[in-house]
Protein backbone atom coordinates (compact mmCIF):
# COMPACT_ATOMS: atom_id res chain seq x y z
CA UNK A 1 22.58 9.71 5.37
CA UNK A 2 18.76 8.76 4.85
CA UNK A 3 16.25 11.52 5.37
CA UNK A 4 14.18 10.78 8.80
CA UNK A 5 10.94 9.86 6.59
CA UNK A 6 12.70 7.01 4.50
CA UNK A 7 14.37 5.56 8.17
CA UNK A 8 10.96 5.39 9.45
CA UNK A 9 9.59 3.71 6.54
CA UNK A 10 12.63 1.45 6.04
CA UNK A 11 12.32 0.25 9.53
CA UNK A 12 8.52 -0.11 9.75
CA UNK A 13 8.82 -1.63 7.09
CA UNK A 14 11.53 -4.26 8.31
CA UNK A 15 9.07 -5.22 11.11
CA UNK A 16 6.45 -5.55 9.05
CA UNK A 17 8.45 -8.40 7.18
CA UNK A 18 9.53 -9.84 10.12
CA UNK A 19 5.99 -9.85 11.62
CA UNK A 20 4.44 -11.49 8.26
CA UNK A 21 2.61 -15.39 9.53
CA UNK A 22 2.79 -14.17 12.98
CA UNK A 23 -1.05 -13.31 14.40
CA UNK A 24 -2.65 -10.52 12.40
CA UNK A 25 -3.92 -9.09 15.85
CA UNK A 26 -0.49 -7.82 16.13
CA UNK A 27 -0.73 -4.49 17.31
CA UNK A 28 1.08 -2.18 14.88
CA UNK A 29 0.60 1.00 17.15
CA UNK A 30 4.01 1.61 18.12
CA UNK A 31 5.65 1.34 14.58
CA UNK A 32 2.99 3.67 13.39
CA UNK A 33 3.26 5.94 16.09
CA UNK A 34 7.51 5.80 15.22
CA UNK A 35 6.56 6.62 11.43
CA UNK A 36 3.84 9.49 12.45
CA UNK A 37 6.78 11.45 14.66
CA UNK A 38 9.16 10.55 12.05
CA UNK A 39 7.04 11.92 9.26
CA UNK A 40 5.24 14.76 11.06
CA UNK A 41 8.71 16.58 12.26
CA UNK A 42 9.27 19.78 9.82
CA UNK A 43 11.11 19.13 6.37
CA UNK A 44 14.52 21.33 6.45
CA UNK A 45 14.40 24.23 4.25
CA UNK A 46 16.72 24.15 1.30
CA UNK A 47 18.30 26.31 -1.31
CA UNK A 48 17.47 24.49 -4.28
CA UNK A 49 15.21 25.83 -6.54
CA UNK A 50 12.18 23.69 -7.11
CA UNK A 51 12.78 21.76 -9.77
CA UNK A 52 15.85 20.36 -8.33
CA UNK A 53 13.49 19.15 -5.22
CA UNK A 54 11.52 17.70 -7.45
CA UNK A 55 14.38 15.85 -9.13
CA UNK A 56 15.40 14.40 -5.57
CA UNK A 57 14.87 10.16 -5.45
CA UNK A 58 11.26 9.45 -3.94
CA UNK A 59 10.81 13.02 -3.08
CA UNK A 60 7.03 13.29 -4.15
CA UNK A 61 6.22 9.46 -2.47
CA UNK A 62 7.34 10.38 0.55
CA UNK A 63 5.90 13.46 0.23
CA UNK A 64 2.45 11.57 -0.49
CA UNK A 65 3.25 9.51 2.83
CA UNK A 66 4.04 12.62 4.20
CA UNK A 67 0.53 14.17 3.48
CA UNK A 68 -1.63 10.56 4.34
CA UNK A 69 0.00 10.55 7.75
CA UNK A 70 -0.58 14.29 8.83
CA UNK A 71 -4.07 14.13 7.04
CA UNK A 72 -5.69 11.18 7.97
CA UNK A 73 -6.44 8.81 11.02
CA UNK A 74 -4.64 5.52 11.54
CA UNK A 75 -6.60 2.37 11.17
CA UNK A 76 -9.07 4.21 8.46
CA UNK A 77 -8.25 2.88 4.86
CA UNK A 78 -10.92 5.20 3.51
CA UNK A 79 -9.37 8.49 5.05
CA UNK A 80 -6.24 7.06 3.61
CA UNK A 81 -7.42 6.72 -0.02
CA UNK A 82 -9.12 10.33 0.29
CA UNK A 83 -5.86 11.92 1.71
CA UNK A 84 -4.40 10.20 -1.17
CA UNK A 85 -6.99 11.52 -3.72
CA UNK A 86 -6.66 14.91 -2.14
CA UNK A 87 -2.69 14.59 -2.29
CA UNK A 88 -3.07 14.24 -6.19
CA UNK A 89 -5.55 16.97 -6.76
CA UNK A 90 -3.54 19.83 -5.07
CA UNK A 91 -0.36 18.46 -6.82
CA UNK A 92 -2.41 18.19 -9.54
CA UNK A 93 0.36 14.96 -9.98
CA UNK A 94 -0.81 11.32 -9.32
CA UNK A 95 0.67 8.38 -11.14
CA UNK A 96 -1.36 5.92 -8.80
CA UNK A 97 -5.20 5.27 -9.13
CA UNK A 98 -6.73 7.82 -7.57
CA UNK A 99 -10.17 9.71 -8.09
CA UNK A 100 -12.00 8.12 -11.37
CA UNK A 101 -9.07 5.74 -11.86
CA UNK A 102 -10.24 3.97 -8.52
CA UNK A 103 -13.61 4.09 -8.88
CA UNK A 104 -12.90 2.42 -12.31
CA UNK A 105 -10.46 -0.08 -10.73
CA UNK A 106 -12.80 -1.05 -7.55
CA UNK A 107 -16.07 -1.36 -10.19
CA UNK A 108 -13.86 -3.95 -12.54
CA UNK A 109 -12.95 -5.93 -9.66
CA UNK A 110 -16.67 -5.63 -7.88
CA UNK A 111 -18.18 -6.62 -10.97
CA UNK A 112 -15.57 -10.04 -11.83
CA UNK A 113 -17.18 -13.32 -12.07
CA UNK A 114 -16.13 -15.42 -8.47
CA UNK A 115 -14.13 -18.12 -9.22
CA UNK A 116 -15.15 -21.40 -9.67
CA UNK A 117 -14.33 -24.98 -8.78
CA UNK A 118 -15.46 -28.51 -9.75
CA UNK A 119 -15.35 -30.90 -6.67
CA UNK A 120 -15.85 -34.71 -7.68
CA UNK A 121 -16.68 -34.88 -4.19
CA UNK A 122 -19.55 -32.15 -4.31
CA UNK A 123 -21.45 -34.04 -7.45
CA UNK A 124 -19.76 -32.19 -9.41
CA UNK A 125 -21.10 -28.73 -8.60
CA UNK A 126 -19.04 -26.06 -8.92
CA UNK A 127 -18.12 -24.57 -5.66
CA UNK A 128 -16.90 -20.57 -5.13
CA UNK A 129 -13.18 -20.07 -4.00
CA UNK A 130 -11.97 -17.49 -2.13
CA UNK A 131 -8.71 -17.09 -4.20
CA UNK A 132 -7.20 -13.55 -3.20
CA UNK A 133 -5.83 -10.69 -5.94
CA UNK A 134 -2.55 -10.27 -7.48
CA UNK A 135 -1.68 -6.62 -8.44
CA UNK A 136 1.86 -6.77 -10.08
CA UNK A 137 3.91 -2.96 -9.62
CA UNK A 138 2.76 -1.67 -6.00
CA UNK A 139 4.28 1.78 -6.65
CA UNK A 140 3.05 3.39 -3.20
CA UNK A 141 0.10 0.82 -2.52
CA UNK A 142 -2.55 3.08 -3.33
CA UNK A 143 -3.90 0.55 -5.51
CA UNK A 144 -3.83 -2.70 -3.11
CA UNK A 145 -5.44 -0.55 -0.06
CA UNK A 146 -8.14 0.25 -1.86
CA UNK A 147 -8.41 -3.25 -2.82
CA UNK A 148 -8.05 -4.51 0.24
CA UNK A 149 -10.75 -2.50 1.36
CA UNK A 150 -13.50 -2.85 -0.99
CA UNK A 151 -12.88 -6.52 -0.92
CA UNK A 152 -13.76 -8.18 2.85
CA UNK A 153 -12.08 -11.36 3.10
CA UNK A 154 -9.84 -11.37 -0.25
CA UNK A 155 -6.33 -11.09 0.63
CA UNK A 156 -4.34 -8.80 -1.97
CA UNK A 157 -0.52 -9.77 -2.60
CA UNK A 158 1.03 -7.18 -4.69
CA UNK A 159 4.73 -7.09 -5.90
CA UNK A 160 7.12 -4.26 -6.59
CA UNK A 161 10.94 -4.63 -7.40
CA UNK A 162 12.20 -1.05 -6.00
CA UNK A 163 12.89 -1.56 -2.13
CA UNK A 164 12.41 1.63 -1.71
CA UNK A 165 8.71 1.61 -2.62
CA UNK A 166 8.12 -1.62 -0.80
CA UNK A 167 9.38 0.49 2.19
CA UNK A 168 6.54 3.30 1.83
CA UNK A 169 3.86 0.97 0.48
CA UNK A 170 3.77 -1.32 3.43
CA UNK A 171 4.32 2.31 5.67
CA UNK A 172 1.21 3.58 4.05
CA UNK A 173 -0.99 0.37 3.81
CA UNK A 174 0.01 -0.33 7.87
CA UNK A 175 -1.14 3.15 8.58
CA UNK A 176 -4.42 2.86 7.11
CA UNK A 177 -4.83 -0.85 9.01
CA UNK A 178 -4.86 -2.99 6.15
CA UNK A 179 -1.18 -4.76 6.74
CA UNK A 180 -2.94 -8.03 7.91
CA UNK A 181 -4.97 -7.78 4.45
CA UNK A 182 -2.10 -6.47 2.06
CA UNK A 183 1.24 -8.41 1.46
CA UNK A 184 3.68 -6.63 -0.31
CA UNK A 185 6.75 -8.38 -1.54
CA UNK A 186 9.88 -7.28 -3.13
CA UNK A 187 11.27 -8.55 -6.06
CA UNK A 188 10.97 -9.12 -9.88
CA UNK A 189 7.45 -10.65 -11.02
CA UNK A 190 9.54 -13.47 -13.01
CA UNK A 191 10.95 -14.46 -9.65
CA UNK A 192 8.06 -14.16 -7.17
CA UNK A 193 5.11 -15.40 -9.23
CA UNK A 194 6.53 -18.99 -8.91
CA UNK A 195 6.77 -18.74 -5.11
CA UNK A 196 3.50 -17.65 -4.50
């Protein structure tokens, strides 16, 4: 039996998926009104000791979910990311890039020549192209919101092979509004790079 939080994440997930090409005006309010309840109803109290909790699969990520959702507005991708920031600092655990590791993250990418193309048509000029990011291990999507965000009008397609992680990634990046800017695909880079 799946805890509540992973059902909610598995199925907003799901609808996400089967939403993807369809209008990005879609209104997402009712899956992330689902995941909010689902998320925001009290975690049973257990008799393990801690470090068995922390041993349990995807406890801390949906934990971090969790946290994002209770802490933060829907629709904001910068309350997200600081929920997210502030979820790592009172864990004093975070494996994504928050804090200085975004700041470092969103100045590489800010700072990247655009990219260029030679029309013959143009004179040959180069012309700019609006060619998107690829971010290759999602983990939770901390990384790809923040993209998303800092970057109007670049798409961001990131890919993650655990299903599982796909699930609370596009939970998380839906939440903070970003879904029509973030795709998140599941799968093994070797397979999906080809495709895209």
């Amino acid at each position: 039996v799946l805890p509540s939080s992973l059902s909610a994440a598995l199925d907003v997930s799901a609808e996400l998926r089967a939403q993807q090409g369809s209008d990005p005006k879609v209104q997402l309010t009712d899956m992330i009104t689902s995941l909010s309840s689902a998320l925001r109803r009290p975690v049973a109290r257990t008799n393990l000791a801690e470090g068995q909790l922390r041993s349990l699969p995807y406890q801390r990520e949906l934990m971090l979910l969790r946290y994002v959702i209770t802490r933060s507005c829907p629709g904001s991708a910068a309350a997200a990311a600081q929920a997210i920031d502030n979820f790592g600092a009172e864990l004093k655990w975070a494996k994504f890039a928050g804090g200085s590791k975004a700041a470092v993250l969103l100045a590489s990418v800010r700072g990247a020549p655009p990219a260029l193309h030679v029309d013959a048509h143009n004179d040959g000029r180069p012309t700019e192209l609006n060619v998107g990011v690829l971010e290759i291990g999602t983990y939770c999507g901390n990384s790809a919101l923040r993209l998303a965000a800092a970057l109007p009008g670049i798409h961001v397609t990131t890919l993650e092979l655990d299903p599982v992680l796909v699930a609370i990634a596009r939970s998380l990046i839906a939440f903070a509004g970003m879904a029509s800017r973030v795709t998140v695909w599941t799968g093994h880079s070797n397979l999906l790079i080809p495709r895209i």
